[in-house]
C-alpha atoms as a PDB file:
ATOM      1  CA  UNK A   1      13.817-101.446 -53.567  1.00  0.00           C
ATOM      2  CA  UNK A   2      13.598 -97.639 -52.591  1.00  0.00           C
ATOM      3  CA  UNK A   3      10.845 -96.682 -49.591  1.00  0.00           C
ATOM      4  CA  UNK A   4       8.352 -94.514 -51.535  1.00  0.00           C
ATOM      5  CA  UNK A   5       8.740 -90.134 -50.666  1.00  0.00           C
ATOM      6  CA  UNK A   6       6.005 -88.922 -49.026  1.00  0.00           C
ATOM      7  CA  UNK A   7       4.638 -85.783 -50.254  1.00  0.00           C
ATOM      8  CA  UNK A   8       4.000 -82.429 -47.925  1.00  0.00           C
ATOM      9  CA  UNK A   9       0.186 -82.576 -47.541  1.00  0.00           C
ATOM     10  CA  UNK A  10      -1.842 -79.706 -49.814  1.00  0.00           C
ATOM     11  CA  UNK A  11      -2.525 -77.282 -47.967  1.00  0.00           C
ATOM     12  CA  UNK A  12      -6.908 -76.433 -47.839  1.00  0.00           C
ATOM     13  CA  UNK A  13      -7.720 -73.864 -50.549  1.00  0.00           C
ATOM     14  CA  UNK A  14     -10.234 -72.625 -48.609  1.00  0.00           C
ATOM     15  CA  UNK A  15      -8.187 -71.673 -45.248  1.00  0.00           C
ATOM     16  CA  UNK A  16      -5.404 -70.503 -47.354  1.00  0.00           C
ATOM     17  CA  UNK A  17      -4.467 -66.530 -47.119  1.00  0.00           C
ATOM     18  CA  UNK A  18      -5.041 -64.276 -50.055  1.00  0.00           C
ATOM     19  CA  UNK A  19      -1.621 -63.399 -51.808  1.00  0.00           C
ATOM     20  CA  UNK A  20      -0.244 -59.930 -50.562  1.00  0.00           C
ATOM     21  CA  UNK A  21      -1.718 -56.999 -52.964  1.00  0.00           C
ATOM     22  CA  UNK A  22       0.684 -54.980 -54.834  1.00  0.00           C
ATOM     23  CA  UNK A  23       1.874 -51.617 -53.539  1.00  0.00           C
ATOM     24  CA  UNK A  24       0.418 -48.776 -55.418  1.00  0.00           C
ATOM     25  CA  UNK A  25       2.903 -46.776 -57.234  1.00  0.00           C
ATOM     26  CA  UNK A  26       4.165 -43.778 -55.892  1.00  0.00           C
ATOM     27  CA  UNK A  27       5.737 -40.468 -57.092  1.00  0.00           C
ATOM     28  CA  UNK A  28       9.633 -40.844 -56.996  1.00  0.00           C
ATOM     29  CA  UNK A  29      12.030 -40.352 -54.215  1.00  0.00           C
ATOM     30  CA  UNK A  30      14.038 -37.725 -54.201  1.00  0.00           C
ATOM     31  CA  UNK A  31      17.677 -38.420 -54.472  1.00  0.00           C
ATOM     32  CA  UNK A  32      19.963 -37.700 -51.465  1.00  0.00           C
ATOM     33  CA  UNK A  33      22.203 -35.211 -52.766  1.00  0.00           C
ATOM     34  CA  UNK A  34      19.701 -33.160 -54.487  1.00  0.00           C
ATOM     35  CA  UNK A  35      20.071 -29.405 -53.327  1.00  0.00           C
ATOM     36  CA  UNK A  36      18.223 -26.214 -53.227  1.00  0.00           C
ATOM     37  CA  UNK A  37      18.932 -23.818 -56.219  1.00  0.00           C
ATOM     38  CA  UNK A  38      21.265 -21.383 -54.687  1.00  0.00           C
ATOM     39  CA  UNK A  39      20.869 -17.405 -53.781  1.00  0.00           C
ATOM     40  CA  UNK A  40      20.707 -14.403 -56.048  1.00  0.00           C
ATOM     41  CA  UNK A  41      24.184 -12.535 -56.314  1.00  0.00           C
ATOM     42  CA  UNK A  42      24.032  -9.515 -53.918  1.00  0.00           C
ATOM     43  CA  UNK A  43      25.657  -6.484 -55.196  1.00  0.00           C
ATOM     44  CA  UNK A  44      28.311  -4.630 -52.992  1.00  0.00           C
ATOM     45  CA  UNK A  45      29.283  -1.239 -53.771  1.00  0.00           C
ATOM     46  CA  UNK A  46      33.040  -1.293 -54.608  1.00  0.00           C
ATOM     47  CA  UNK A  47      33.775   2.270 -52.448  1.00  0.00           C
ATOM     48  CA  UNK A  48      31.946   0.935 -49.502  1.00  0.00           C
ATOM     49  CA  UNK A  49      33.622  -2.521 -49.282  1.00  0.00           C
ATOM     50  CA  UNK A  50      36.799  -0.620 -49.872  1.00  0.00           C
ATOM     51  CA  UNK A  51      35.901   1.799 -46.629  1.00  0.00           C
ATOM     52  CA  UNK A  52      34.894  -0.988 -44.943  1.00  0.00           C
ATOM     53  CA  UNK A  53      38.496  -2.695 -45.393  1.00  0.00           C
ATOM     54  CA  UNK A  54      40.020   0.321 -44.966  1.00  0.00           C
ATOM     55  CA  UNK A  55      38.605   0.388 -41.391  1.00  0.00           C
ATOM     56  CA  UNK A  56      39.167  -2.787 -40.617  1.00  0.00           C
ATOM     57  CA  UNK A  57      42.863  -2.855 -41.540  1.00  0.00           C
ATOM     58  CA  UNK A  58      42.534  -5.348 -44.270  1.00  0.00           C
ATOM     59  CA  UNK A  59      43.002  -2.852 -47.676  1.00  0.00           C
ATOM     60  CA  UNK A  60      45.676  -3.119 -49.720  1.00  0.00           C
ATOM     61  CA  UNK A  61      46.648  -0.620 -52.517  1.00  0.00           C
ATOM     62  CA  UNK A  62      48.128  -4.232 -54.302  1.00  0.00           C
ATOM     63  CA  UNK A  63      44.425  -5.163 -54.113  1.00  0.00           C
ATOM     64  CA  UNK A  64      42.091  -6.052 -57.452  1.00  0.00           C
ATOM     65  CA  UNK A  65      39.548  -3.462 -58.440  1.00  0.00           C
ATOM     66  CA  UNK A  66      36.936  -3.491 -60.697  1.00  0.00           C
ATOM     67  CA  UNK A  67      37.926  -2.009 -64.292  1.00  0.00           C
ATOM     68  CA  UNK A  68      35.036   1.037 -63.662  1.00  0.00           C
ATOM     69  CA  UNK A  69      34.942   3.078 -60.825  1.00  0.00           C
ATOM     70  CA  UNK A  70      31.678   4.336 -59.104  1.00  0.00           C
ATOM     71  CA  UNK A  71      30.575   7.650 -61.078  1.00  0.00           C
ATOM     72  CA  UNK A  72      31.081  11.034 -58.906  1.00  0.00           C
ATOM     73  CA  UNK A  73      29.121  12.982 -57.084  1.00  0.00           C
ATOM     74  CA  UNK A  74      27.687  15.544 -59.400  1.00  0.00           C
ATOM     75  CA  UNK A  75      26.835  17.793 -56.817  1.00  0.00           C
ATOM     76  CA  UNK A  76      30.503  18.335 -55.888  1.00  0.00           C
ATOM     77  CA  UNK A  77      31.194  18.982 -59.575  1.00  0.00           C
ATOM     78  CA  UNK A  78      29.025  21.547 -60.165  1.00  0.00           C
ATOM     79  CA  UNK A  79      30.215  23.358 -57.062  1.00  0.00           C
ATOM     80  CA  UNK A  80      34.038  23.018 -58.629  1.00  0.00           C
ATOM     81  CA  UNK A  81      33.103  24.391 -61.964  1.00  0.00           C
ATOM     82  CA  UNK A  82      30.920  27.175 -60.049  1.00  0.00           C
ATOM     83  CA  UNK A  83      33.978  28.575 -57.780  1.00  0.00           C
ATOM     84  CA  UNK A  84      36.348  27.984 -61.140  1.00  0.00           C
ATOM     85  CA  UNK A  85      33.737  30.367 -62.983  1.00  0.00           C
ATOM     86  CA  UNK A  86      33.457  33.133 -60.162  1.00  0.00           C
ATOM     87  CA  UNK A  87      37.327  33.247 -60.059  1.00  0.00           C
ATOM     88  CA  UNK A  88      37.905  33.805 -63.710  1.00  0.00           C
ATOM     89  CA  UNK A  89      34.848  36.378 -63.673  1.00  0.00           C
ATOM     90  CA  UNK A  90      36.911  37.944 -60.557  1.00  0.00           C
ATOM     91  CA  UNK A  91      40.081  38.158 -62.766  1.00  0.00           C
ATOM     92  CA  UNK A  92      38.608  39.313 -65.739  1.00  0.00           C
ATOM     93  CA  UNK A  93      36.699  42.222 -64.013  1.00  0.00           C
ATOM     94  CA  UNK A  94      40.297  42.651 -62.188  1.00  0.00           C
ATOM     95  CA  UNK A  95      41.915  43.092 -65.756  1.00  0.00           C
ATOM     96  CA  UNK A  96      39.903  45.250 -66.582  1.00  0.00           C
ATOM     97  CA  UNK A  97      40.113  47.852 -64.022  1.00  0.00           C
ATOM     98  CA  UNK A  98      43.561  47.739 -64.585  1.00  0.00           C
ATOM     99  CA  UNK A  99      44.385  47.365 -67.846  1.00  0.00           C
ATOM    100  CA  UNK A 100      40.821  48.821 -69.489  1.00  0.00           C
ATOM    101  CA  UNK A 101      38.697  46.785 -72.204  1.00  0.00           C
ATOM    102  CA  UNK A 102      40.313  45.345 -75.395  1.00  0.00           C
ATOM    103  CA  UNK A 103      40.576  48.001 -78.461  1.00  0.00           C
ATOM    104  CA  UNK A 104      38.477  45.343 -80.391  1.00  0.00           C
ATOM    105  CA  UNK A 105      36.012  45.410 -78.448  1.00  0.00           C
ATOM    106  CA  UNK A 106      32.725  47.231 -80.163  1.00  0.00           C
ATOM    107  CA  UNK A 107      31.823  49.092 -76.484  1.00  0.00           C
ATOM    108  CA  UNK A 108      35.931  49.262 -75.332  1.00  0.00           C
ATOM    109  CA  UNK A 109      35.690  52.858 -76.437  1.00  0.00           C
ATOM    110  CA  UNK A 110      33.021  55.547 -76.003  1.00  0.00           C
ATOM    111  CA  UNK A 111      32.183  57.289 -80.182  1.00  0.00           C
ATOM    112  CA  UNK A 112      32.838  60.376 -78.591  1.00  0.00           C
ATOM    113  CA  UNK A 113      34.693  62.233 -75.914  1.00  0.00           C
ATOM    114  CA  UNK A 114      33.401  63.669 -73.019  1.00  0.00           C
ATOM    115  CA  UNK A 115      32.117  67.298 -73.141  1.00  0.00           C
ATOM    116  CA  UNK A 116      34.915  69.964 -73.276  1.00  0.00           C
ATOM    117  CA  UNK A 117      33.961  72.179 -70.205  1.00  0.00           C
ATOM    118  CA  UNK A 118      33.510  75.885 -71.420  1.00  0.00           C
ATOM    119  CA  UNK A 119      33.542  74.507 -75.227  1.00  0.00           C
ATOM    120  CA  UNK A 120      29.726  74.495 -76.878  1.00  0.00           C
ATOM    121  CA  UNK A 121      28.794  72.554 -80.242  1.00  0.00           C
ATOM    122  CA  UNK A 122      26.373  73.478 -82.552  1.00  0.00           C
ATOM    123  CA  UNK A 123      25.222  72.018 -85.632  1.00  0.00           C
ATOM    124  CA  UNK A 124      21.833  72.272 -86.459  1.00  0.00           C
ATOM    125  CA  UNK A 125      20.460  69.594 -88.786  1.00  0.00           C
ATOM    126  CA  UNK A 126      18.611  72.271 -90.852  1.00  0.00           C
ATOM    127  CA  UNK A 127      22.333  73.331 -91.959  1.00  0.00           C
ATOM    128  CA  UNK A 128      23.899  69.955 -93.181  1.00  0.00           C
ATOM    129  CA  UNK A 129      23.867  69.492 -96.721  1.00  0.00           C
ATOM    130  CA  UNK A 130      23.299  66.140 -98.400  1.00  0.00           C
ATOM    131  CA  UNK A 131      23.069  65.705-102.685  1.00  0.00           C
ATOM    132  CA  UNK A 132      24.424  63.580-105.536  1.00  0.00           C
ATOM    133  CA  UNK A 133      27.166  65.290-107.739  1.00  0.00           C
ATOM    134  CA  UNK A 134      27.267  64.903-111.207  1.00  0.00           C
ATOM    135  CA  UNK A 135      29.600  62.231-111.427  1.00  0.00           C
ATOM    136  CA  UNK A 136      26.908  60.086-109.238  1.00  0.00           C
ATOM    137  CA  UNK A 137      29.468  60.515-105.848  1.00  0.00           C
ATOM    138  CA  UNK A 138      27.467  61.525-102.801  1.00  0.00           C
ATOM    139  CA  UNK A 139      28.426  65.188-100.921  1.00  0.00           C
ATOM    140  CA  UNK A 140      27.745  65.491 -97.286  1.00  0.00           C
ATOM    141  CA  UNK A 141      28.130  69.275 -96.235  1.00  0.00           C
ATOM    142  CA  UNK A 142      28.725  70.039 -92.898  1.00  0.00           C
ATOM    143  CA  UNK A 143      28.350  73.506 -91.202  1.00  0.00           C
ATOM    144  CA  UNK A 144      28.035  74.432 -87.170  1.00  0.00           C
ATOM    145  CA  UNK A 145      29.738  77.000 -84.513  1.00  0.00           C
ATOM    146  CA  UNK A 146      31.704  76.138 -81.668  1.00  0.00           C
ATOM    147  CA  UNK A 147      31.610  78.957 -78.941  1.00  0.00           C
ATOM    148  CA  UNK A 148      33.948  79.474 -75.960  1.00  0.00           C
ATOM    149  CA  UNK A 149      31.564  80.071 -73.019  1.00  0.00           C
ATOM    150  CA  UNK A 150      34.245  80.071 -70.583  1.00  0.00           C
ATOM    151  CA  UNK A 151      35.950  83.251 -68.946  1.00  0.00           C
ATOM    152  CA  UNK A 152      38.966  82.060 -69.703  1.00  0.00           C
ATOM    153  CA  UNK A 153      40.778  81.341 -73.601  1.00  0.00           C
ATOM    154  CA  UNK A 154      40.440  77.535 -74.885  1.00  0.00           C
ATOM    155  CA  UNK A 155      41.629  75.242 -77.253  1.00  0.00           C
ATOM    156  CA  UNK A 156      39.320  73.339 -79.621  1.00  0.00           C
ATOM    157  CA  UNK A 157      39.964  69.772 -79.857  1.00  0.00           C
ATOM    158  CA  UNK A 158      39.478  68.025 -83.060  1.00  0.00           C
ATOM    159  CA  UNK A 159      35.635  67.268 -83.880  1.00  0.00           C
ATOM    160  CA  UNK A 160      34.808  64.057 -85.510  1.00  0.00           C
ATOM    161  CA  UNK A 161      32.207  63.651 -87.734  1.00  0.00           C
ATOM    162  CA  UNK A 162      30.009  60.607 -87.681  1.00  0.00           C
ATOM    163  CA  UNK A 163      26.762  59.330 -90.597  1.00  0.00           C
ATOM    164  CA  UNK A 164      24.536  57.305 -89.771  1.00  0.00           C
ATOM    165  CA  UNK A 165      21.795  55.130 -92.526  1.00  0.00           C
ATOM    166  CA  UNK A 166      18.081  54.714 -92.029  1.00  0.00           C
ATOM    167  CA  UNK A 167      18.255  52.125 -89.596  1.00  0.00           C
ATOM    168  CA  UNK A 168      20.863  53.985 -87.069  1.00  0.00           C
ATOM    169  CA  UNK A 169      23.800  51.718 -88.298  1.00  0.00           C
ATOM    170  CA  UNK A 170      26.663  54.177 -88.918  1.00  0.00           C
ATOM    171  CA  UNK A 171      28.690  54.453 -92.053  1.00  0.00           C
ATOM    172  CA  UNK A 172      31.350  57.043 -92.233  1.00  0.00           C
ATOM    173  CA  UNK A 173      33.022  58.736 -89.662  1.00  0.00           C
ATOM    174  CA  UNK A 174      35.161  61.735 -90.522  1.00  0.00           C
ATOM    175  CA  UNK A 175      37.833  63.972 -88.282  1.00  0.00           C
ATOM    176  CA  UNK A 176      37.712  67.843 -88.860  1.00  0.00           C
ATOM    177  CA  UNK A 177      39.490  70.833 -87.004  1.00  0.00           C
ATOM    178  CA  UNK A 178      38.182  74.752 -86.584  1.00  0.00           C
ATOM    179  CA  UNK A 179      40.165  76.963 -88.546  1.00  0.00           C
ATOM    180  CA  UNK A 180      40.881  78.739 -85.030  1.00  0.00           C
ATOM    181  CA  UNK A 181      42.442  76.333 -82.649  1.00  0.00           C
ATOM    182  CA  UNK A 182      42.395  78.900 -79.788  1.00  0.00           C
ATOM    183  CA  UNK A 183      39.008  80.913 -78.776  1.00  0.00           C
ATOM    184  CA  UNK A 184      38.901  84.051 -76.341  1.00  0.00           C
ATOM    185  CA  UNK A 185      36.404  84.059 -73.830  1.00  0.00           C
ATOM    186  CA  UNK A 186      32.436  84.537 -75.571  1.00  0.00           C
ATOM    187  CA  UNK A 187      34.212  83.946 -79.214  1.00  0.00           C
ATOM    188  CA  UNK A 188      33.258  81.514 -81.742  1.00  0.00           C
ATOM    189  CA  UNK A 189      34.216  80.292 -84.443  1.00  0.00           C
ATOM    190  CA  UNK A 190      32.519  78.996 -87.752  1.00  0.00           C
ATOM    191  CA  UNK A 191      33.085  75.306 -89.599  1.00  0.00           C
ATOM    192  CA  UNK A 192      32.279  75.089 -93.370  1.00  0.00           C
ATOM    193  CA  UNK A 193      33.376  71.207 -94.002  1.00  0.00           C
ATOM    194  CA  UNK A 194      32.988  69.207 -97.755  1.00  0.00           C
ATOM    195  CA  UNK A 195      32.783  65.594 -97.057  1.00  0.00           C
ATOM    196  CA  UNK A 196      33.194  63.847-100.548  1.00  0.00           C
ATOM    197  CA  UNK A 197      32.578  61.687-101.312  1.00  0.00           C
ATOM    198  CA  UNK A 198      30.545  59.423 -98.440  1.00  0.00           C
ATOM    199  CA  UNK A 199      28.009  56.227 -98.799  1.00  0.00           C
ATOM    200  CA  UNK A 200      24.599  57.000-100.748  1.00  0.00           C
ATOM    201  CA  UNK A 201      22.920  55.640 -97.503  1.00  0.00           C
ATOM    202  CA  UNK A 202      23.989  58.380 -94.837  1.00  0.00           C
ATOM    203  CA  UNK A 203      21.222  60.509 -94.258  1.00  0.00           C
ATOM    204  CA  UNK A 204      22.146  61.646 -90.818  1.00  0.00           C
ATOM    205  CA  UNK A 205      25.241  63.172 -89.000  1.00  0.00           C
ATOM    206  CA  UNK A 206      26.410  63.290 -84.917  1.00  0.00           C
ATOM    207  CA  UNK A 207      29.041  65.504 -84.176  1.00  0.00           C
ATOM    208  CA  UNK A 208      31.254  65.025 -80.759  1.00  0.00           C
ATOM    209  CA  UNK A 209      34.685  65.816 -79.598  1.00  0.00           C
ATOM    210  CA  UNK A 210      36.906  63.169 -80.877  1.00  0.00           C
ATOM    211  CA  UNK A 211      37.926  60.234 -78.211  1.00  0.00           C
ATOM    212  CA  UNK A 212      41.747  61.204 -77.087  1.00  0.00           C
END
């Protein structure tokens, strides 16, 4: 027959210690390998770093470069294009003292010639004549003197002939000669000239020495 167990005495309920409370809940760790966000890209100018190397012995022409370069100095253009434009300026002004100003030109060439020393014009605008013929053509008359007031004989250049409209824009222009060529000293010499027929809107005539 089997001795009975004995049993671990109860232990008091009064002396007994109050179960451990439960830990409040917390906010979660952080885990270990959790890192700071990193730091902003920092922009280096492509023509300083490339200095820089240059200085320090470490540039290659083999190197990478970006596909767009820095944009240039716009100061330094503008100072380019301005000694390009005085240049040209100084070689057209160059050409033409040499050469003189294109025929095409609309001021290359004076309307008249310069005054023919000893050699006097004179044609009144009282005396020019200006009416409608009967077959509806206009007729510009034109009548003056030239006078030799030189001591010695001249020769009378051609005289050109030159109408003008309302507003000063001209219109015809016309070549005539004296029927002396040669004057003696104090003579003149009349000009009797039909210009037929000539626009309906000259009204007004210059007279010069034609341009040589």
């Amino acid at each position: 027959m089997e001795p009975p167990q004995q049993r671990d005495p109860e232990p008091d309920p009064e002396g007994a210690p109050p179960p451990p409370a439960a830990a409040a809940p917390g906010p979660d760790p952080e885990p270990e390998d959790a890192l700071p966000p990193p730091p902003p890209p920092v922009y280096v100018d492509p023509g300083f770093e490339r200095a820089r190397q240059e200085d320090d012995g470490d540039y290659s022409s083999f190197a990478h470069e970006p596909p767009f370069r820095p944009r240039r100095n716009p100061a330094r253009m503008w100072t380019i294009a301005a000694i390009l434009f005085a240049l040209a300026a100084l070689g057209a002004v160059g050409a033409t003292a040499w050469y003189g100003l294109p025929s095409w030109m609309p001021f290359a060439r004076p309307l008249f010639a310069e005054a023919q020393p000893g050699l006097k014009l004179d044609f009144p605008a009282k005396q020019q004549d200006r009416r409608q013929l009967p077959d509806h053509s206009w007729f510009f008359g034109v009548s003056g003197t030239v006078t030799n007031t030189a001591s010695t004989s001249r020769s009378v250049p051609p005289i050109l002939v030159v109408l003008f409209d309302s507003r000063n824009r001209q219109v015809y222009l016309a070549e005539i000669r004296a029927p002396k060529r040669v004057l003696a000293p104090g003579e003149s010499v009349q000009i009797n000239e039909a210009l037929v027929p000539v626009p309906k809107a000259a009204v007004r005539a210059k007279f010069g020495w034609k341009p040589g």
